[in-house]
C-alpha atoms as a PDB file:
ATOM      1  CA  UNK A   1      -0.029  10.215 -49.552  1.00  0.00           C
ATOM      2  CA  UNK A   2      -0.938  14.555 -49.056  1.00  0.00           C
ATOM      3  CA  UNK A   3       2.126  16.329 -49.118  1.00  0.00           C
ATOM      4  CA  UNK A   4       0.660  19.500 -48.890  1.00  0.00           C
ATOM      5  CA  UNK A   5       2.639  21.729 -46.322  1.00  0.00           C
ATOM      6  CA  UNK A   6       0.059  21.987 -43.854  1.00  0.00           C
ATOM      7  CA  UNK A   7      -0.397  18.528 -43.298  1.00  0.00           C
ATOM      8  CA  UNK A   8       3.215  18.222 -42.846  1.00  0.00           C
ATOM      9  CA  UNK A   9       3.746  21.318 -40.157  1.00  0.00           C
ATOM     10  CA  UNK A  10       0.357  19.633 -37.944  1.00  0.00           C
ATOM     11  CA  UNK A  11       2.330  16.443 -37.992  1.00  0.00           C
ATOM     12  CA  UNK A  12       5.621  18.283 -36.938  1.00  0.00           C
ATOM     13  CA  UNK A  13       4.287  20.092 -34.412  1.00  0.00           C
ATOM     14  CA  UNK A  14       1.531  17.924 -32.931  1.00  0.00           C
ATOM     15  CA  UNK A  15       3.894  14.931 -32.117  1.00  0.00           C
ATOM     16  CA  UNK A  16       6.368  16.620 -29.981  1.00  0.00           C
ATOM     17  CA  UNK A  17       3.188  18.362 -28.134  1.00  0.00           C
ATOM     18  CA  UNK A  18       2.116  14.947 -27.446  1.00  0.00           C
ATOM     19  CA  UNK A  19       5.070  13.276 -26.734  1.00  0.00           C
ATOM     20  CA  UNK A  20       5.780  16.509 -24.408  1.00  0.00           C
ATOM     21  CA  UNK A  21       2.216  16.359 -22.297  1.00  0.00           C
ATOM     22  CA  UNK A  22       2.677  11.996 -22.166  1.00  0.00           C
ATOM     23  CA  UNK A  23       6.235  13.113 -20.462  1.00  0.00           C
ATOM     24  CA  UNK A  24       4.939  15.598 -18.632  1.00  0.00           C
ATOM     25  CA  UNK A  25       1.931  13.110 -17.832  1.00  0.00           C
ATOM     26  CA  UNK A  26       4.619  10.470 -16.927  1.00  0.00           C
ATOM     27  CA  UNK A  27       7.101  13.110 -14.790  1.00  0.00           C
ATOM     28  CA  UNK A  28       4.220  14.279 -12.198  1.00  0.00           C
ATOM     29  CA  UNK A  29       2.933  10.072 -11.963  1.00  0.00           C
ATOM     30  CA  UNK A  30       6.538   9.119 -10.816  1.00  0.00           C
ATOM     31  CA  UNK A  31       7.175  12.187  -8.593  1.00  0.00           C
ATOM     32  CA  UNK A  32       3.990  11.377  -6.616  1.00  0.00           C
ATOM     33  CA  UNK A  33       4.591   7.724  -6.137  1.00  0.00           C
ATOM     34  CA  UNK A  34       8.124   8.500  -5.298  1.00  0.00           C
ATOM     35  CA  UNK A  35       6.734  11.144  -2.579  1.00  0.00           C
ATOM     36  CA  UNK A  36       4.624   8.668  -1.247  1.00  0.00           C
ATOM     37  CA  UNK A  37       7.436   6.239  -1.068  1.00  0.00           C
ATOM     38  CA  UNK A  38       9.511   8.695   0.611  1.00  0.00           C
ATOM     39  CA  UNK A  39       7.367   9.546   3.590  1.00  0.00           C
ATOM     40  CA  UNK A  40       6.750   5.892   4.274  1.00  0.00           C
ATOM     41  CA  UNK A  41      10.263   5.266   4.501  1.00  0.00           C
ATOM     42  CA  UNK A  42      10.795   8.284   6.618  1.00  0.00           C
ATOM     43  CA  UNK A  43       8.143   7.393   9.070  1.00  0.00           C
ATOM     44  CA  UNK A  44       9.238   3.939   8.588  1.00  0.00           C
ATOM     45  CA  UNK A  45      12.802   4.631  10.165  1.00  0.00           C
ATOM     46  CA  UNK A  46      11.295   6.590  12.715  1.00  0.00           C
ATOM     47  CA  UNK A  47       9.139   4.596  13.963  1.00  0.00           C
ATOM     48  CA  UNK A  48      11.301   1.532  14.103  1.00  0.00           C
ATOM     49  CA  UNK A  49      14.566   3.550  16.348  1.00  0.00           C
ATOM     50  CA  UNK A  50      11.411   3.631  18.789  1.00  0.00           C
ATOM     51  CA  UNK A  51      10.968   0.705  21.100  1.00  0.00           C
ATOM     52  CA  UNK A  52       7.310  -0.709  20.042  1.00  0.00           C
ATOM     53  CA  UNK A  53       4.638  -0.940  22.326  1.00  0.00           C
ATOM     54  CA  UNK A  54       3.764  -3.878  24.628  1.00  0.00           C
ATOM     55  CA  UNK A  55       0.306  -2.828  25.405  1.00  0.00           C
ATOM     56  CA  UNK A  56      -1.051  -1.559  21.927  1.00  0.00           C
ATOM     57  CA  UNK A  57      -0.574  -2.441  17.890  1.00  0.00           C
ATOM     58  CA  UNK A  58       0.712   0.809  17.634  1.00  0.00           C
ATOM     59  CA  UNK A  59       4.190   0.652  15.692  1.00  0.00           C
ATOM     60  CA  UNK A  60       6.223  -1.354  12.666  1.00  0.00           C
ATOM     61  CA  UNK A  61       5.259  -4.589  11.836  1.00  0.00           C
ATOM     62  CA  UNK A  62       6.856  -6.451   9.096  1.00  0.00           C
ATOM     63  CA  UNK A  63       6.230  -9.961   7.663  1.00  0.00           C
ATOM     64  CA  UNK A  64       4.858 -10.740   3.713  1.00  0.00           C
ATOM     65  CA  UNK A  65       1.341 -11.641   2.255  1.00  0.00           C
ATOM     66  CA  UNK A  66       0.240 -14.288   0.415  1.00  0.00           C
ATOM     67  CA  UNK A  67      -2.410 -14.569  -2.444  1.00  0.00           C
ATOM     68  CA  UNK A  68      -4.330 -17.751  -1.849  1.00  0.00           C
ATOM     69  CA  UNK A  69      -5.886 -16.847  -4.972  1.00  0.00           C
ATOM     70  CA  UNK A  70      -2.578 -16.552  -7.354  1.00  0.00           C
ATOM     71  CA  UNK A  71       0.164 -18.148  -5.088  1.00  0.00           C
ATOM     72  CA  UNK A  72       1.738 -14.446  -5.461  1.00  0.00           C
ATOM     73  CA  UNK A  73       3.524 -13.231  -2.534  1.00  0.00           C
ATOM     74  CA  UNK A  74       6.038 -10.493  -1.582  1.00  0.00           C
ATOM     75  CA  UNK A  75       7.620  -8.546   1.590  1.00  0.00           C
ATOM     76  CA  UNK A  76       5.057  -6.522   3.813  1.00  0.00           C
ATOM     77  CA  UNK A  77       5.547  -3.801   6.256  1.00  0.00           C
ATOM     78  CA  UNK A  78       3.235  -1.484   8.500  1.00  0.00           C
ATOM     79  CA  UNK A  79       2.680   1.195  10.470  1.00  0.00           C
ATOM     80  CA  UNK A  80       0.164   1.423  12.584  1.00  0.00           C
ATOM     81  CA  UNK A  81      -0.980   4.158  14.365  1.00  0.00           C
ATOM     82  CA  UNK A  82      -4.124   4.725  17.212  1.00  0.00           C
ATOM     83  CA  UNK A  83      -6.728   7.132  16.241  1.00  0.00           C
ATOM     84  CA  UNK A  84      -8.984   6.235  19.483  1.00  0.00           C
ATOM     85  CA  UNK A  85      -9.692   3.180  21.868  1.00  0.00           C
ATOM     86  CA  UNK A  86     -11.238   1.449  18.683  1.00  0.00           C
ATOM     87  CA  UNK A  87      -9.490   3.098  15.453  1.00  0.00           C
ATOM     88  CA  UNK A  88      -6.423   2.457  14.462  1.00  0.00           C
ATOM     89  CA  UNK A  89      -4.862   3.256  10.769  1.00  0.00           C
ATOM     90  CA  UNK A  90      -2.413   1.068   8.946  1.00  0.00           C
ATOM     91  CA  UNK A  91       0.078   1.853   6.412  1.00  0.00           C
ATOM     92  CA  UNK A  92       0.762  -1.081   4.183  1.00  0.00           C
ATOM     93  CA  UNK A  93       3.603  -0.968   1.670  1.00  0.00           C
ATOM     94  CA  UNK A  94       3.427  -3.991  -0.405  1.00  0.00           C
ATOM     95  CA  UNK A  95       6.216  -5.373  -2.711  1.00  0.00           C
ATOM     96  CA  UNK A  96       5.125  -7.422  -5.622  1.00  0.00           C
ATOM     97  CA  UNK A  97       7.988  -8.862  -7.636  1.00  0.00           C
ATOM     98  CA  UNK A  98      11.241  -7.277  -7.426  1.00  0.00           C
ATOM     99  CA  UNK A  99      10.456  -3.790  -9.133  1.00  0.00           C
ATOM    100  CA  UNK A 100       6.967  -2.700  -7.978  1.00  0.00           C
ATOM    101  CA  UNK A 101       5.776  -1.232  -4.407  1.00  0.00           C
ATOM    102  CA  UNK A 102       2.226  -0.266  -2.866  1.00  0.00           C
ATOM    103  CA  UNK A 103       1.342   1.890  -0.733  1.00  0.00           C
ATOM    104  CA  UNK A 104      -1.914   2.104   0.887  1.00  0.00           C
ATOM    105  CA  UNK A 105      -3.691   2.788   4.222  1.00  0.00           C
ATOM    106  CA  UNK A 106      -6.621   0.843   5.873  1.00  0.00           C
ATOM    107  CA  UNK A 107      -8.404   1.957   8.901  1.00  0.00           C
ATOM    108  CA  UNK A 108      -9.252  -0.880  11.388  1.00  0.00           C
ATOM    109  CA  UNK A 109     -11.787  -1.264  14.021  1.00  0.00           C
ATOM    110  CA  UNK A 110     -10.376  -3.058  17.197  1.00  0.00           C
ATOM    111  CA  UNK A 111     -11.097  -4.507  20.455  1.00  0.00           C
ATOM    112  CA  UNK A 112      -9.251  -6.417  23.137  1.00  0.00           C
ATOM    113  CA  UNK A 113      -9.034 -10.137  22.929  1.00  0.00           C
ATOM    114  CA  UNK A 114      -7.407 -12.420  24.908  1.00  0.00           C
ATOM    115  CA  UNK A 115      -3.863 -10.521  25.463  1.00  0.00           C
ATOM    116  CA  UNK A 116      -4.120  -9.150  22.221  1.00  0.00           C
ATOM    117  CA  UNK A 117      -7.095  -7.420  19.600  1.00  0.00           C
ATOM    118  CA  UNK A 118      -9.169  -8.582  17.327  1.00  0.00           C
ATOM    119  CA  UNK A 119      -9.587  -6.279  14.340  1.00  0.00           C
ATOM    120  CA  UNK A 120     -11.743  -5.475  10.894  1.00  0.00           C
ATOM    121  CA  UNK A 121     -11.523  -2.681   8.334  1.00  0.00           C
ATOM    122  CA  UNK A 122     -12.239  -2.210   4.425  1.00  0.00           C
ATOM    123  CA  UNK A 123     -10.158   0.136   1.859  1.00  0.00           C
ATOM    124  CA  UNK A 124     -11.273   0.475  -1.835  1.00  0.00           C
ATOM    125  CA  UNK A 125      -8.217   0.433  -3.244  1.00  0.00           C
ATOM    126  CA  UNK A 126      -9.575   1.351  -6.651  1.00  0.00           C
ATOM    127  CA  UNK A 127     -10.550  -0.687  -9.925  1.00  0.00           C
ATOM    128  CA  UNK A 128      -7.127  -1.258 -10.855  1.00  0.00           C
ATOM    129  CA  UNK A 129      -6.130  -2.568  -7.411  1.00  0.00           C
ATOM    130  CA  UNK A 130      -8.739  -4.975  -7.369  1.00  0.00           C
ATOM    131  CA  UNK A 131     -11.347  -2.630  -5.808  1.00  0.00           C
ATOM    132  CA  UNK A 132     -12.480  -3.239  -2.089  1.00  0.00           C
ATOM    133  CA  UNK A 133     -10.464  -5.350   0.459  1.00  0.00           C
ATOM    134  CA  UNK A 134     -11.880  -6.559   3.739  1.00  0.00           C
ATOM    135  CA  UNK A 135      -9.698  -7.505   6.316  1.00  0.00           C
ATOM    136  CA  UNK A 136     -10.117  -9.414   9.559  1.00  0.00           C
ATOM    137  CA  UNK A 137      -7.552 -10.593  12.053  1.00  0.00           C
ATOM    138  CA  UNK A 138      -6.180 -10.486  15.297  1.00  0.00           C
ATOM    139  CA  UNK A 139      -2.612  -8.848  16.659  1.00  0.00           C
ATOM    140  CA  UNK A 140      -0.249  -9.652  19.894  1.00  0.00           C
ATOM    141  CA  UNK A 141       2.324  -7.231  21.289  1.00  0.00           C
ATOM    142  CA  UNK A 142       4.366  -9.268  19.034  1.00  0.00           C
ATOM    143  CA  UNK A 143       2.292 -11.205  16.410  1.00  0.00           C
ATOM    144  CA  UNK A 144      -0.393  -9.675  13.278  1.00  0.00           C
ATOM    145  CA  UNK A 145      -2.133 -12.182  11.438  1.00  0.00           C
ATOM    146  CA  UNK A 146      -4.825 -10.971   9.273  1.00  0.00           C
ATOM    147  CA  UNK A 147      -6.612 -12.374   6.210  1.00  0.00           C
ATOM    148  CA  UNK A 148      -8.072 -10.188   3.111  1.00  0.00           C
ATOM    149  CA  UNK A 149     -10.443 -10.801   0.191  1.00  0.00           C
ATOM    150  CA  UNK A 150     -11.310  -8.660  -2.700  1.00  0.00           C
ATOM    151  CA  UNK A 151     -13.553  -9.409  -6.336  1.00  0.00           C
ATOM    152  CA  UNK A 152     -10.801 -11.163  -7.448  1.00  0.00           C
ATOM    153  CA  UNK A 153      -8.079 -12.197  -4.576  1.00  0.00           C
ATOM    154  CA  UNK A 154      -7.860 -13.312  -1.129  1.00  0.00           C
ATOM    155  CA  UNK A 155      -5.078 -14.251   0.948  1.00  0.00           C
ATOM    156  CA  UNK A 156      -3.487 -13.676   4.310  1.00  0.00           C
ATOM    157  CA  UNK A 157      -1.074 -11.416   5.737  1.00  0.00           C
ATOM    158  CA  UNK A 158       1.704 -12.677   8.264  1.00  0.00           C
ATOM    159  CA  UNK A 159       4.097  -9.880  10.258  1.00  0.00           C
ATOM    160  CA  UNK A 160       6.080 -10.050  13.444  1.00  0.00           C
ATOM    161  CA  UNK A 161       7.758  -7.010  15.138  1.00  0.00           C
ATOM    162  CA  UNK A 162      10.789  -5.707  13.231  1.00  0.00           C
ATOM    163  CA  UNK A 163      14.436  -6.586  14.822  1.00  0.00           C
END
């Protein structure tokens, strides 16, 4: 083993620089996942003190999803907002266990359908995430049912107007 004193000050000094820049690395992950969290759950209560919409899927929906694929399921909510006649954006935030939480948006393409919409949309959600989701479905003033498949997973999403 070198003992020389050089070796020994790199090995001082380069640790804590990594173990600073990995915290550093770890501090600005967590802030923005927390920030994301945040303005969810701001525009989540919001949203939800407003009576929702009987003429549009505009609003809070919550329900859970299932993974046909894994039997994995969790709680789901939504926000969905109108963009045009045919656009609307949703706001998914997923829970998956008891610890961790997803957020992610989808745009959907929708139409009127028998006293309600039918709607499509894809998100690539990134390799992690399983990479691109479709989604196809149809919502009520009170009622979203929608399925999704990816690579690797497919399942359905259930949600009803929150209380």
């Amino acid at each position: 083993m070198l003992r020389h004193p050089a070796f020994i000050s790199v090995a001082r000094t380069e640790a804590p620089a990594r173990i600073l820049a990995g915290g550093r690395l770890a501090a600005l992950l967590a802030l923005a996942l927390l920030c994301g969290c945040s303005t969810f759950e701001r525009d989540w209560k919001r949203v939800v003190a407003q009576p929702a919409p009987a003429d549009s899927m505009e609003g809070a929906w919550v329900g859970r999803w299932l993974s046909d694929a894994t039997g994995h399921s969790g709680r789901l909510r939504c926000l969905i907002s109108r963009q045009d006649d045919a656009h609307y954006t949703a706001r998914f935030r997923a829970d998956y266990g008891a610890v961790f939480r997803f957020n992610y948006t989808v745009r959907l393409e929708a139409q009127p359908h028998y006293g309600g919409w039918e709607f499509s949309g894809q998100e690539d959600l990134g390799a992690l995430a399983g990479g691109v989701y479709y989604y196809e479905g149809h919502a009520t003033p009170t009622n979203f049912f929608s399925t999704y498949r990816a690579k690797r997973d497919h399942g359905i999403f259930e949600m009803h107007r929150p209380q």
